[in-house]
PDB file of N, CA and C in Angstrom:
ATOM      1  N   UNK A   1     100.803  54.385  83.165  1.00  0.00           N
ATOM      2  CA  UNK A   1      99.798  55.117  83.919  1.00  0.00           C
ATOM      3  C   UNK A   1      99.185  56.152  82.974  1.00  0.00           C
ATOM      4  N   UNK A   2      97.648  55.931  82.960  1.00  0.00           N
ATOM      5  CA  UNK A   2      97.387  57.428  82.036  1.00  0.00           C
ATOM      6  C   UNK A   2      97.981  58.489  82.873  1.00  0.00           C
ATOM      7  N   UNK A   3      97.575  59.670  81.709  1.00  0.00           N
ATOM      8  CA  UNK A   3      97.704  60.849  81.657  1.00  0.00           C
ATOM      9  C   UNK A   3      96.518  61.871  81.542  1.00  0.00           C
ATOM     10  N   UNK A   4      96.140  62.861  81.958  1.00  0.00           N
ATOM     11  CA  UNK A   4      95.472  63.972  82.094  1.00  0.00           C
ATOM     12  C   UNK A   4      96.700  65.723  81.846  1.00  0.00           C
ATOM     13  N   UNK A   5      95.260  66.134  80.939  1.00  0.00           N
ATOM     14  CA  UNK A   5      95.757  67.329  81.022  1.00  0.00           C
ATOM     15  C   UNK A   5      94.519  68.313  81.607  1.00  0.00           C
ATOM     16  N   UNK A   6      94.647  68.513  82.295  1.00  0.00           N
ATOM     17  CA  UNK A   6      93.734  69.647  82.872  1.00  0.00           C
ATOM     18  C   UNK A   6      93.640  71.067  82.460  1.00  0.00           C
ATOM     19  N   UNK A   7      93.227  72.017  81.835  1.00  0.00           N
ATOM     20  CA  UNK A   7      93.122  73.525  81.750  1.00  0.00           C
ATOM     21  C   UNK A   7      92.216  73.713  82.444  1.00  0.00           C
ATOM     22  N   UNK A   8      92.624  75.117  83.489  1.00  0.00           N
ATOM     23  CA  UNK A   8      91.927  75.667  84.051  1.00  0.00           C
ATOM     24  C   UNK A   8      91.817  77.364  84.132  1.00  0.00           C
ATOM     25  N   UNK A   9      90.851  77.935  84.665  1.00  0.00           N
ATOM     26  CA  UNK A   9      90.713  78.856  84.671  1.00  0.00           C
ATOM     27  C   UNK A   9      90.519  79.609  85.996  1.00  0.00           C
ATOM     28  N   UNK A  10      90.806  80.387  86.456  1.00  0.00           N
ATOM     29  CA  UNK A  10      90.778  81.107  87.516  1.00  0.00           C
ATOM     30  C   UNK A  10      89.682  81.775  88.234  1.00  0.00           C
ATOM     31  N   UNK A  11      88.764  81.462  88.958  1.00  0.00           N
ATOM     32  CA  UNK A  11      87.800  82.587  89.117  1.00  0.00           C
ATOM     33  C   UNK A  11      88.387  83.941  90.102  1.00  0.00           C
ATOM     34  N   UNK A  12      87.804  84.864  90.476  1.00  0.00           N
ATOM     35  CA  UNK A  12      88.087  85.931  91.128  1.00  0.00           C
ATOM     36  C   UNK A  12      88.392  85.805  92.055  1.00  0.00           C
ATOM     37  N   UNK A  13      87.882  84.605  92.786  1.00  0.00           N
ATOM     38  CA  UNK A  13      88.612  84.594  94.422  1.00  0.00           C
ATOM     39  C   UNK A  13      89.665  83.871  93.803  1.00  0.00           C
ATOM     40  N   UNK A  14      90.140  83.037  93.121  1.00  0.00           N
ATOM     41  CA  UNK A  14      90.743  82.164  93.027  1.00  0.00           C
ATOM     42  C   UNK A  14      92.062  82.696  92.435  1.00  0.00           C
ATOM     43  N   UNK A  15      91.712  83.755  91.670  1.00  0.00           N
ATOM     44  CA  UNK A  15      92.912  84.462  91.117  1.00  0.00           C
ATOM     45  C   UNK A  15      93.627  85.558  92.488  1.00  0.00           C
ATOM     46  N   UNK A  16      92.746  85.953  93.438  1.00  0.00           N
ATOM     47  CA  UNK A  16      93.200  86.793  94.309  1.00  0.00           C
ATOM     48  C   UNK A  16      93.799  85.843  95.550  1.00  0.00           C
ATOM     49  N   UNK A  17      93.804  84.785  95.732  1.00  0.00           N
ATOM     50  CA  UNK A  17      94.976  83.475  96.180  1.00  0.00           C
ATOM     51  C   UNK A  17      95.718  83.409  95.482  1.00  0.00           C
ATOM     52  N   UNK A  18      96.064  83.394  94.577  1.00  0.00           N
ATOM     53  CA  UNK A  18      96.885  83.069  93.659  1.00  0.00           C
ATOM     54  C   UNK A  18      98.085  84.558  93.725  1.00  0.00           C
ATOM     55  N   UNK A  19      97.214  85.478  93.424  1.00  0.00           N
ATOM     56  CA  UNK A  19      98.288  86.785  93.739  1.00  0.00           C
ATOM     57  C   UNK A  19      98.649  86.718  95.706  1.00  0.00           C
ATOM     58  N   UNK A  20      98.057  86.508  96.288  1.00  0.00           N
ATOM     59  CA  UNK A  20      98.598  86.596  97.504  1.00  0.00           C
ATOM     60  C   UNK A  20      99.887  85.075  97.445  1.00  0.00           C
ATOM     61  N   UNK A  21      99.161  84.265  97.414  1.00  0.00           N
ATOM     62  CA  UNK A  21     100.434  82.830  97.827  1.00  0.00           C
ATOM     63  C   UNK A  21     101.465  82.577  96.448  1.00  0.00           C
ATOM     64  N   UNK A  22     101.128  83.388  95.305  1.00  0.00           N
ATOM     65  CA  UNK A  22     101.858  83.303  93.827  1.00  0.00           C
ATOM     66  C   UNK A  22     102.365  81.425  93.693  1.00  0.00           C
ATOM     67  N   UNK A  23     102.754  81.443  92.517  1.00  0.00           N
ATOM     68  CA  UNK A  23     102.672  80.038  91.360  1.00  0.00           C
ATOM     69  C   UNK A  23     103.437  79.338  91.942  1.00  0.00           C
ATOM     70  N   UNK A  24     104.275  79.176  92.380  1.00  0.00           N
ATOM     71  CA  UNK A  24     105.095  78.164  93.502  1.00  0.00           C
ATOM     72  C   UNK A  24     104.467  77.172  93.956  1.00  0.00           C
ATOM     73  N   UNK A  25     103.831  77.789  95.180  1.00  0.00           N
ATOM     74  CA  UNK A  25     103.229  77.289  96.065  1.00  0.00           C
ATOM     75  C   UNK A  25     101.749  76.541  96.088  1.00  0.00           C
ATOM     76  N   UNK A  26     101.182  77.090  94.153  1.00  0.00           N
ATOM     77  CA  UNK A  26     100.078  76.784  93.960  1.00  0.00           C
ATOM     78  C   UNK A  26     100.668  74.874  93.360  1.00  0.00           C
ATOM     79  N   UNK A  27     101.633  74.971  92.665  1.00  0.00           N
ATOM     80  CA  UNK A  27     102.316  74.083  91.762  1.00  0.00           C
ATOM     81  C   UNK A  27     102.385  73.201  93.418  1.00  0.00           C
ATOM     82  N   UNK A  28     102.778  72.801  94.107  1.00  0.00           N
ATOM     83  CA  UNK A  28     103.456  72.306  95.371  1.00  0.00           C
ATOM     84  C   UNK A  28     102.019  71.736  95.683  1.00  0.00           C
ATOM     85  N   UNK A  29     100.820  72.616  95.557  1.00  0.00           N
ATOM     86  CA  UNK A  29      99.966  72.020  96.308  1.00  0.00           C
ATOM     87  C   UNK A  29      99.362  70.910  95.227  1.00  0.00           C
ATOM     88  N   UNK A  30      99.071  71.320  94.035  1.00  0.00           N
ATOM     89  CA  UNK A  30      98.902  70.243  92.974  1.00  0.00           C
ATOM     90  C   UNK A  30      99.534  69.222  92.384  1.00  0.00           C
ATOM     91  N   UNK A  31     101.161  69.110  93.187  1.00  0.00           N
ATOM     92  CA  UNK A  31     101.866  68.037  93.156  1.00  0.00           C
ATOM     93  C   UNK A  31     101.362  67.097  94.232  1.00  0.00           C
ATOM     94  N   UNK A  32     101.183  67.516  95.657  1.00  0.00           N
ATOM     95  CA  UNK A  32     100.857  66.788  96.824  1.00  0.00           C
ATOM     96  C   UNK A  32      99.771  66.495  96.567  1.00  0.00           C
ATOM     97  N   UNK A  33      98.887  66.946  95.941  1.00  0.00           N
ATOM     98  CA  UNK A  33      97.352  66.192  95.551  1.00  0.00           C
ATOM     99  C   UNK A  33      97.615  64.710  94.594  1.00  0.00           C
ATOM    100  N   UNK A  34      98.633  65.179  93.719  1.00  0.00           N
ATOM    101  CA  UNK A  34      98.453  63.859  92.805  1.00  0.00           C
ATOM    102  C   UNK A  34      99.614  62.888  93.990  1.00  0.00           C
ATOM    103  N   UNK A  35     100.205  62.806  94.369  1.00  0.00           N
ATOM    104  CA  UNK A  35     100.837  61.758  94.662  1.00  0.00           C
ATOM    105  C   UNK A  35     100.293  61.570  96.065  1.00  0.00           C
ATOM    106  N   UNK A  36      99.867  62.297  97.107  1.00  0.00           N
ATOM    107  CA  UNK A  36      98.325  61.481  97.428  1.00  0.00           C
ATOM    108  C   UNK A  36      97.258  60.440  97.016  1.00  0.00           C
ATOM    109  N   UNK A  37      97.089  60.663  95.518  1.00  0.00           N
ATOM    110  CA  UNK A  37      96.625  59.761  95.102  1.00  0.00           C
ATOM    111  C   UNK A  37      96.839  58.552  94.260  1.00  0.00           C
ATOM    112  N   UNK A  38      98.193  58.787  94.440  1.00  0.00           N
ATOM    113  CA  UNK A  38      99.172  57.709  93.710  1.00  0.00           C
ATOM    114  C   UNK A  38      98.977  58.288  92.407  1.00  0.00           C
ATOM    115  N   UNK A  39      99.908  59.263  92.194  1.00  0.00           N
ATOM    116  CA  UNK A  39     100.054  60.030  90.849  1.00  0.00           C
ATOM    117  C   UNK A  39     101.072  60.567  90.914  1.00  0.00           C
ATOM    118  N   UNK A  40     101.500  61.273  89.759  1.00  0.00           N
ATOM    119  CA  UNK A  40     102.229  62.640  89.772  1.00  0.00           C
ATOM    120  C   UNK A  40     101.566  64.024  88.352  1.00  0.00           C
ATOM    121  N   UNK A  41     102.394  64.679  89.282  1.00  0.00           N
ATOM    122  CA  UNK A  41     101.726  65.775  88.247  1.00  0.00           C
ATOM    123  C   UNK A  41     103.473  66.364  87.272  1.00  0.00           C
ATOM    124  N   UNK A  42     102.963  66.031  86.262  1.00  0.00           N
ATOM    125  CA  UNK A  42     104.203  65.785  85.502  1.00  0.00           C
ATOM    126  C   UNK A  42     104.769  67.294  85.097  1.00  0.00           C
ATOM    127  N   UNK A  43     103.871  68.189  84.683  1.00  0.00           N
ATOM    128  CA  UNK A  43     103.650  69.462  83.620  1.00  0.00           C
ATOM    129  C   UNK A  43     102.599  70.285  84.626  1.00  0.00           C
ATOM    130  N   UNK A  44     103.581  71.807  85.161  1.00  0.00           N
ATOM    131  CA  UNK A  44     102.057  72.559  85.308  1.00  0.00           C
ATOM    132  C   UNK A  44     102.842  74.203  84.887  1.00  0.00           C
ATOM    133  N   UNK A  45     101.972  74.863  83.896  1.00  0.00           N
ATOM    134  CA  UNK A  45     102.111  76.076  83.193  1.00  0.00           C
ATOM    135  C   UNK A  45     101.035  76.918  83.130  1.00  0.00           C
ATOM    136  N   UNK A  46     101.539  78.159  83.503  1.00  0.00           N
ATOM    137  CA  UNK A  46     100.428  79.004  83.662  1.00  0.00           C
ATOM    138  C   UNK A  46     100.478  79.443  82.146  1.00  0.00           C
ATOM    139  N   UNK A  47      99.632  80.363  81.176  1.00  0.00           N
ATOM    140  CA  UNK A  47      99.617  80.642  80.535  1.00  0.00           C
ATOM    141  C   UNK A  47      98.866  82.281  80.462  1.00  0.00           C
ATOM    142  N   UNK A  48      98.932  82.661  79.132  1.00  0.00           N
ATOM    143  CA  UNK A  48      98.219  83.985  78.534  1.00  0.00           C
ATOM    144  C   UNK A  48      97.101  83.446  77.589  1.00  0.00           C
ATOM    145  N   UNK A  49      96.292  83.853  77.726  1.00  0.00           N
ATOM    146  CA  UNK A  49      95.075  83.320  76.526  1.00  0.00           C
ATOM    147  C   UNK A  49      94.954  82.007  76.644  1.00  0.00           C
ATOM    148  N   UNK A  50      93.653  82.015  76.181  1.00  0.00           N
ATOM    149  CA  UNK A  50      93.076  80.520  76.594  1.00  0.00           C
ATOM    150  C   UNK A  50      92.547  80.094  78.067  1.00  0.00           C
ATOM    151  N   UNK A  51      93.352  78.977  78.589  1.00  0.00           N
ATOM    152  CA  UNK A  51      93.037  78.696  80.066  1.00  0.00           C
ATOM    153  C   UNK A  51      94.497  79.476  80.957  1.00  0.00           C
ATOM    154  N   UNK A  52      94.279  79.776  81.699  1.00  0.00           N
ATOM    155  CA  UNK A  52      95.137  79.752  82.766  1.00  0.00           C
ATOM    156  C   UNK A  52      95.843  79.222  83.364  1.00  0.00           C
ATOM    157  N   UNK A  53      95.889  77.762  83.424  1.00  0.00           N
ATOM    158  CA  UNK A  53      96.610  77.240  84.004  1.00  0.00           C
ATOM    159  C   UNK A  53      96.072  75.737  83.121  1.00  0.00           C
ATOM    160  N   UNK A  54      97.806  75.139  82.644  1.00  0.00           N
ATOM    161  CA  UNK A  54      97.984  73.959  81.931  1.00  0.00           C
ATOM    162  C   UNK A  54      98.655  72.894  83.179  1.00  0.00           C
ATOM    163  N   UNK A  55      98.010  71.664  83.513  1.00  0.00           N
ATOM    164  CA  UNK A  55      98.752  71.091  83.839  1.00  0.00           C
ATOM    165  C   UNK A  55      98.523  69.214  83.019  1.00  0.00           C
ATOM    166  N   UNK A  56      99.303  68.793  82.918  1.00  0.00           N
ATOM    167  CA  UNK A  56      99.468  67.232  83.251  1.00  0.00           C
ATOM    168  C   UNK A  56      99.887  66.096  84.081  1.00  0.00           C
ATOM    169  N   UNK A  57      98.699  65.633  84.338  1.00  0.00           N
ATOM    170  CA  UNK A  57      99.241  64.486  85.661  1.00  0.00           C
ATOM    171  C   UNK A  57      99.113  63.387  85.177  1.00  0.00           C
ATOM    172  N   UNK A  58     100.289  62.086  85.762  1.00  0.00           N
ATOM    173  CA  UNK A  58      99.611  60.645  85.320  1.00  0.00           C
ATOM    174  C   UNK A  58      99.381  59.943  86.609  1.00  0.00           C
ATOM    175  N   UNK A  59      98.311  59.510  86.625  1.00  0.00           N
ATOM    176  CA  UNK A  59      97.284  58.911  87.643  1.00  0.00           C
ATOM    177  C   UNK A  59      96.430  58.176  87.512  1.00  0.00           C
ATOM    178  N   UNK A  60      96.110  56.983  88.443  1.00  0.00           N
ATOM    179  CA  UNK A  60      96.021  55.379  88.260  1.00  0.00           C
ATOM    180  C   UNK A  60      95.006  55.204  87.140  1.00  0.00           C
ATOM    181  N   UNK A  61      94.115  56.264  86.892  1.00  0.00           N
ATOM    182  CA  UNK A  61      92.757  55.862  86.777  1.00  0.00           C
ATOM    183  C   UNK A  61      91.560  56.858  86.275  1.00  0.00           C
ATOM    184  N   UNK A  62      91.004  56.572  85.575  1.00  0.00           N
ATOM    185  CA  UNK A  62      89.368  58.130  85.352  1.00  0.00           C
ATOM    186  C   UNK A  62      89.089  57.910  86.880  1.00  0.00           C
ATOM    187  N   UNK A  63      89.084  57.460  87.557  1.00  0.00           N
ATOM    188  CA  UNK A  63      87.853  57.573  88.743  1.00  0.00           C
ATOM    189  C   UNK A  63      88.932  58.574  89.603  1.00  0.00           C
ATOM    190  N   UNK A  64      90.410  58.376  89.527  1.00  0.00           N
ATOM    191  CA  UNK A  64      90.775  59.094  90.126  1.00  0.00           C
ATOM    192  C   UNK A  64      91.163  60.532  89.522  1.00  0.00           C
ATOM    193  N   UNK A  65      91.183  60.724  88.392  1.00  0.00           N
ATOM    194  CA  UNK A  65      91.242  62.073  87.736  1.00  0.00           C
ATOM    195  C   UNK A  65      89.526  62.881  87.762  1.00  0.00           C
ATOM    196  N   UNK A  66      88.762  61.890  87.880  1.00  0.00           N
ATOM    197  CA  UNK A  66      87.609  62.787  88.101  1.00  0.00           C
ATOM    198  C   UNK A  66      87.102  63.083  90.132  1.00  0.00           C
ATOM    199  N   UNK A  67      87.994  62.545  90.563  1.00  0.00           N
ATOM    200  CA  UNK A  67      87.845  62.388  91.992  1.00  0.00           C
ATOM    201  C   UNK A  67      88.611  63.874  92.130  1.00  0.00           C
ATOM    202  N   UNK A  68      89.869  64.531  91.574  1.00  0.00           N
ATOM    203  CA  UNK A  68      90.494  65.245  91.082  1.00  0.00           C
ATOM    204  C   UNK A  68      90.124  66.337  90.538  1.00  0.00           C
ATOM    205  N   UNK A  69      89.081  66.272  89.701  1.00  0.00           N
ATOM    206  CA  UNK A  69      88.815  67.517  88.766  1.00  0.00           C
ATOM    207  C   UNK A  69      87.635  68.051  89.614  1.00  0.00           C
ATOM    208  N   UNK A  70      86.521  67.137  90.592  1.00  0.00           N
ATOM    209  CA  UNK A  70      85.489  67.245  91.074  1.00  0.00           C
ATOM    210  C   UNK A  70      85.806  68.443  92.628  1.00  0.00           C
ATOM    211  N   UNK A  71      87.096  67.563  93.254  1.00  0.00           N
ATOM    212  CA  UNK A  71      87.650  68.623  93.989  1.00  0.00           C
ATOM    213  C   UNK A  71      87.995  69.701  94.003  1.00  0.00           C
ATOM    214  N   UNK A  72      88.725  69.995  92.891  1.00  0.00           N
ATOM    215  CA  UNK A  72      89.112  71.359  91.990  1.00  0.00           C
ATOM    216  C   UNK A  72      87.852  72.302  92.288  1.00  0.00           C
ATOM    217  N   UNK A  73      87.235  71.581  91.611  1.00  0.00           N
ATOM    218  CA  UNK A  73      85.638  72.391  90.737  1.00  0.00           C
ATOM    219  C   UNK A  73      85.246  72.595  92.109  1.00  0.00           C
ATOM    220  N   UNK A  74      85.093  71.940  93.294  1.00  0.00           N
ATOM    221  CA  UNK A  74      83.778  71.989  94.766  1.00  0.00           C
ATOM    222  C   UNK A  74      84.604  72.779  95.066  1.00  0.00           C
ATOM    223  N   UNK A  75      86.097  73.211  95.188  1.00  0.00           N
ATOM    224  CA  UNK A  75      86.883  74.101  95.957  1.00  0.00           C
ATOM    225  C   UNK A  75      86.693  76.124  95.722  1.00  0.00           C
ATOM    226  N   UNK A  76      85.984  75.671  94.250  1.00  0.00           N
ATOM    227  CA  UNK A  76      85.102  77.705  93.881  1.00  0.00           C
ATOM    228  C   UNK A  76      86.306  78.030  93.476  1.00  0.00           C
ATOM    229  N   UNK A  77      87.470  77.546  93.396  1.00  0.00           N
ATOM    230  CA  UNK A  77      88.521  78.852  92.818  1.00  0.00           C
ATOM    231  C   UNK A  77      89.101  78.755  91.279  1.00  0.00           C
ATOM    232  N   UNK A  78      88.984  77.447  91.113  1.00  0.00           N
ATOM    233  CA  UNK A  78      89.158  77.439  89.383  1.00  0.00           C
ATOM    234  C   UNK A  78      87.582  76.721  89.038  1.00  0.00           C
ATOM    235  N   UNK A  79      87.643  76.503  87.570  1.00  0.00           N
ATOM    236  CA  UNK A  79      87.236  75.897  86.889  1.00  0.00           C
ATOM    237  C   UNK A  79      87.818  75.272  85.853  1.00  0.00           C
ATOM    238  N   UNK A  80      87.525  74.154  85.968  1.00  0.00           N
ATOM    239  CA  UNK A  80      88.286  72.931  85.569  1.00  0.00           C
ATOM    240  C   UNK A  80      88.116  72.196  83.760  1.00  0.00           C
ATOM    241  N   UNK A  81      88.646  71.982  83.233  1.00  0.00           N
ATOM    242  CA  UNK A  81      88.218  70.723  81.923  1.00  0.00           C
ATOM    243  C   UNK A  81      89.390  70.097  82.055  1.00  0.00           C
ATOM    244  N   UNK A  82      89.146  68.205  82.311  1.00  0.00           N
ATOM    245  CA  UNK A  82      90.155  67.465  82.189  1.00  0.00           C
ATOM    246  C   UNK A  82      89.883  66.962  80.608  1.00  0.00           C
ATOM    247  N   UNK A  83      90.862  66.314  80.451  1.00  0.00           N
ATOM    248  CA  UNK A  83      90.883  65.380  78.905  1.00  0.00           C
ATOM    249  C   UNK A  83      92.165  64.223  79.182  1.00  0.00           C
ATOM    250  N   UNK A  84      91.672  63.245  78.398  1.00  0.00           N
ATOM    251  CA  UNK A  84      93.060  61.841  78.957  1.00  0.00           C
ATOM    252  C   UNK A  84      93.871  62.243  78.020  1.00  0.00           C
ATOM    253  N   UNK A  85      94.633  61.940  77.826  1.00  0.00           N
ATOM    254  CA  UNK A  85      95.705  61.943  76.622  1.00  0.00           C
ATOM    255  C   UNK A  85      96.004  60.434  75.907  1.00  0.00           C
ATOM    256  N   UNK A  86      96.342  60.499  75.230  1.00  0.00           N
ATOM    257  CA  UNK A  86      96.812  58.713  74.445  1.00  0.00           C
ATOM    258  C   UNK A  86      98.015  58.852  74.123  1.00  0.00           C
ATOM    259  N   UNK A  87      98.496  57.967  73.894  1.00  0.00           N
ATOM    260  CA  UNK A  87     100.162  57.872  73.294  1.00  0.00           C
ATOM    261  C   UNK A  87      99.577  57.666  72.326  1.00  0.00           C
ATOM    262  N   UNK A  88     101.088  57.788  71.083  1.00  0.00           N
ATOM    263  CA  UNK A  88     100.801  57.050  70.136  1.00  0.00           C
ATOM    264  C   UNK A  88     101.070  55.516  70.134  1.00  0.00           C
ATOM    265  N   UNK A  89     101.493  54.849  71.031  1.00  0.00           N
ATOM    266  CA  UNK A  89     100.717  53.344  70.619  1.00  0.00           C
ATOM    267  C   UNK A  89      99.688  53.226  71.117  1.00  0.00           C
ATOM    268  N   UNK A  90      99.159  53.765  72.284  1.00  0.00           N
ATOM    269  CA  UNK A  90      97.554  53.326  71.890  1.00  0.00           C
ATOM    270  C   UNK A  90      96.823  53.522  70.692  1.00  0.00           C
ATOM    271  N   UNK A  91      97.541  54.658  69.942  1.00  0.00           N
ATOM    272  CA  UNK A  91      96.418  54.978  68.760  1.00  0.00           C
ATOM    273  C   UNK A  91      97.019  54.055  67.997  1.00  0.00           C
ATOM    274  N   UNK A  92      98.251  53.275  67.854  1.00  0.00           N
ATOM    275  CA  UNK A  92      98.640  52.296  67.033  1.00  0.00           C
ATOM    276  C   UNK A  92      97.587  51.094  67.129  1.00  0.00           C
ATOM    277  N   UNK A  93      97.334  50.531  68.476  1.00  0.00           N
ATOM    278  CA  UNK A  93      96.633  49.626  69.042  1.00  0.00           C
ATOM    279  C   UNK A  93      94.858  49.772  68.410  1.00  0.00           C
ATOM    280  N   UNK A  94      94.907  51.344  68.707  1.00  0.00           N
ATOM    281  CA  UNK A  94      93.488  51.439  68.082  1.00  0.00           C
ATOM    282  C   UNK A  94      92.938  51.126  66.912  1.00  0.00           C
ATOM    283  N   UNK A  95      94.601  51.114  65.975  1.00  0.00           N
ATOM    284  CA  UNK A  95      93.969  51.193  64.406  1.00  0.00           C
ATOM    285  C   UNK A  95      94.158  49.619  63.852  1.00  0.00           C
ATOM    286  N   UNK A  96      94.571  48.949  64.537  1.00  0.00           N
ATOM    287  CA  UNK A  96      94.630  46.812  64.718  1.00  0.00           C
ATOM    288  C   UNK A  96      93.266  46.811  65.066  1.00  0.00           C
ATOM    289  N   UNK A  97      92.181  47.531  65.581  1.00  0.00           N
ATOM    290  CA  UNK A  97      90.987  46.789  66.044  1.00  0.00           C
ATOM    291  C   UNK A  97      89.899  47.137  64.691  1.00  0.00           C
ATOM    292  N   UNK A  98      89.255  46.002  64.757  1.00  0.00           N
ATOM    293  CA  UNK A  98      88.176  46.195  63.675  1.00  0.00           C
ATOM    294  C   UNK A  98      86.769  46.677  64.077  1.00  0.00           C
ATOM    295  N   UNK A  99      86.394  48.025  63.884  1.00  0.00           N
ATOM    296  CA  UNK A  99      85.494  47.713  64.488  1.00  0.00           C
ATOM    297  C   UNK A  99      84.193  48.321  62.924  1.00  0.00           C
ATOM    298  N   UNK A 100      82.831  47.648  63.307  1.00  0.00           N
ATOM    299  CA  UNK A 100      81.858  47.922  62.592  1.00  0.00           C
ATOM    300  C   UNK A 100      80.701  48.950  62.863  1.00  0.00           C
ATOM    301  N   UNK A 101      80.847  50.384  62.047  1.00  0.00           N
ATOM    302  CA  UNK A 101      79.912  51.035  61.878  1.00  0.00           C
ATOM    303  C   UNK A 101      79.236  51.106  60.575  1.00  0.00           C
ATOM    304  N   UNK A 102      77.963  51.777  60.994  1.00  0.00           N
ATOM    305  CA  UNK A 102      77.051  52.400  59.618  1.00  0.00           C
ATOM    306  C   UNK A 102      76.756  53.509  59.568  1.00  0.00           C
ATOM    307  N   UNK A 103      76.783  54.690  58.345  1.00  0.00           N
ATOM    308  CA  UNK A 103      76.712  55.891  58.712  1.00  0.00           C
ATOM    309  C   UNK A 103      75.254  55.975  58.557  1.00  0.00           C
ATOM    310  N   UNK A 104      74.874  56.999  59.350  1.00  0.00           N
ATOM    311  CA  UNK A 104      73.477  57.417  59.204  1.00  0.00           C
ATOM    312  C   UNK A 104      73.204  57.586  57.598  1.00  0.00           C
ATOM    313  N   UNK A 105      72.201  57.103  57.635  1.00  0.00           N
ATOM    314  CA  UNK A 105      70.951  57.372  56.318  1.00  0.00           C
ATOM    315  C   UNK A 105      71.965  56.192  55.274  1.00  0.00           C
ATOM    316  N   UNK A 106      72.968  54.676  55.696  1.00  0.00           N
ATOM    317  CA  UNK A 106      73.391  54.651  54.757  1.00  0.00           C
ATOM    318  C   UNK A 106      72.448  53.200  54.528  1.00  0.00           C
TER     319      UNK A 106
END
């Protein structure tokens, strides 16, 4: 199943939920989202600097990690950037394929 890592960031309302219901309960609700959607959410860490909140989920699909990140984002309290992750055998897999480019101006 891929993987997603999401960083997010908090906006002002979103951080003032967050101090009222604290990280528990935020983690609980972003577990029941992914396995709703036939997922799990593997990794979730709040952090200092950077984004605010690290998580990773693996879930069926892009359509469903952006079904995911889109909710996030319409909900006003974070702001969202997903990214997939690869193993390393896919990148093994990647480097067996041949593929043909040309660089500009060559």
């Amino acid at each position: 199943m891929p993987k997603y890592l999401c960083q997010a960031n908090y906006t002002a309302t979103g951080m003032q939920g967050l101090l009222r219901e604290g990280g528990t309960s935020r983690r609980q609700v972003f577990e029941a989202m992914a396995q709703e959607q036939g997922g799990e959410l593997e990794a979730f860490y709040y952090a200092f600097g950077g984004a605010d909140l690290y998580m990773i989920f693996d879930l069926p699909d892009s359509a469903t990690a952006a079904a995911i990140s889109l909710a996030i984002t319409a909900g006003g309290a974070l702001s969202i950037n997903t990214v997939q992750l690869i193993t390393p055998e896919e990148i093994d897999e990647a480097v067996r394929k041949t593929v043909s480019y040309r660089l500009p101006g060559a």
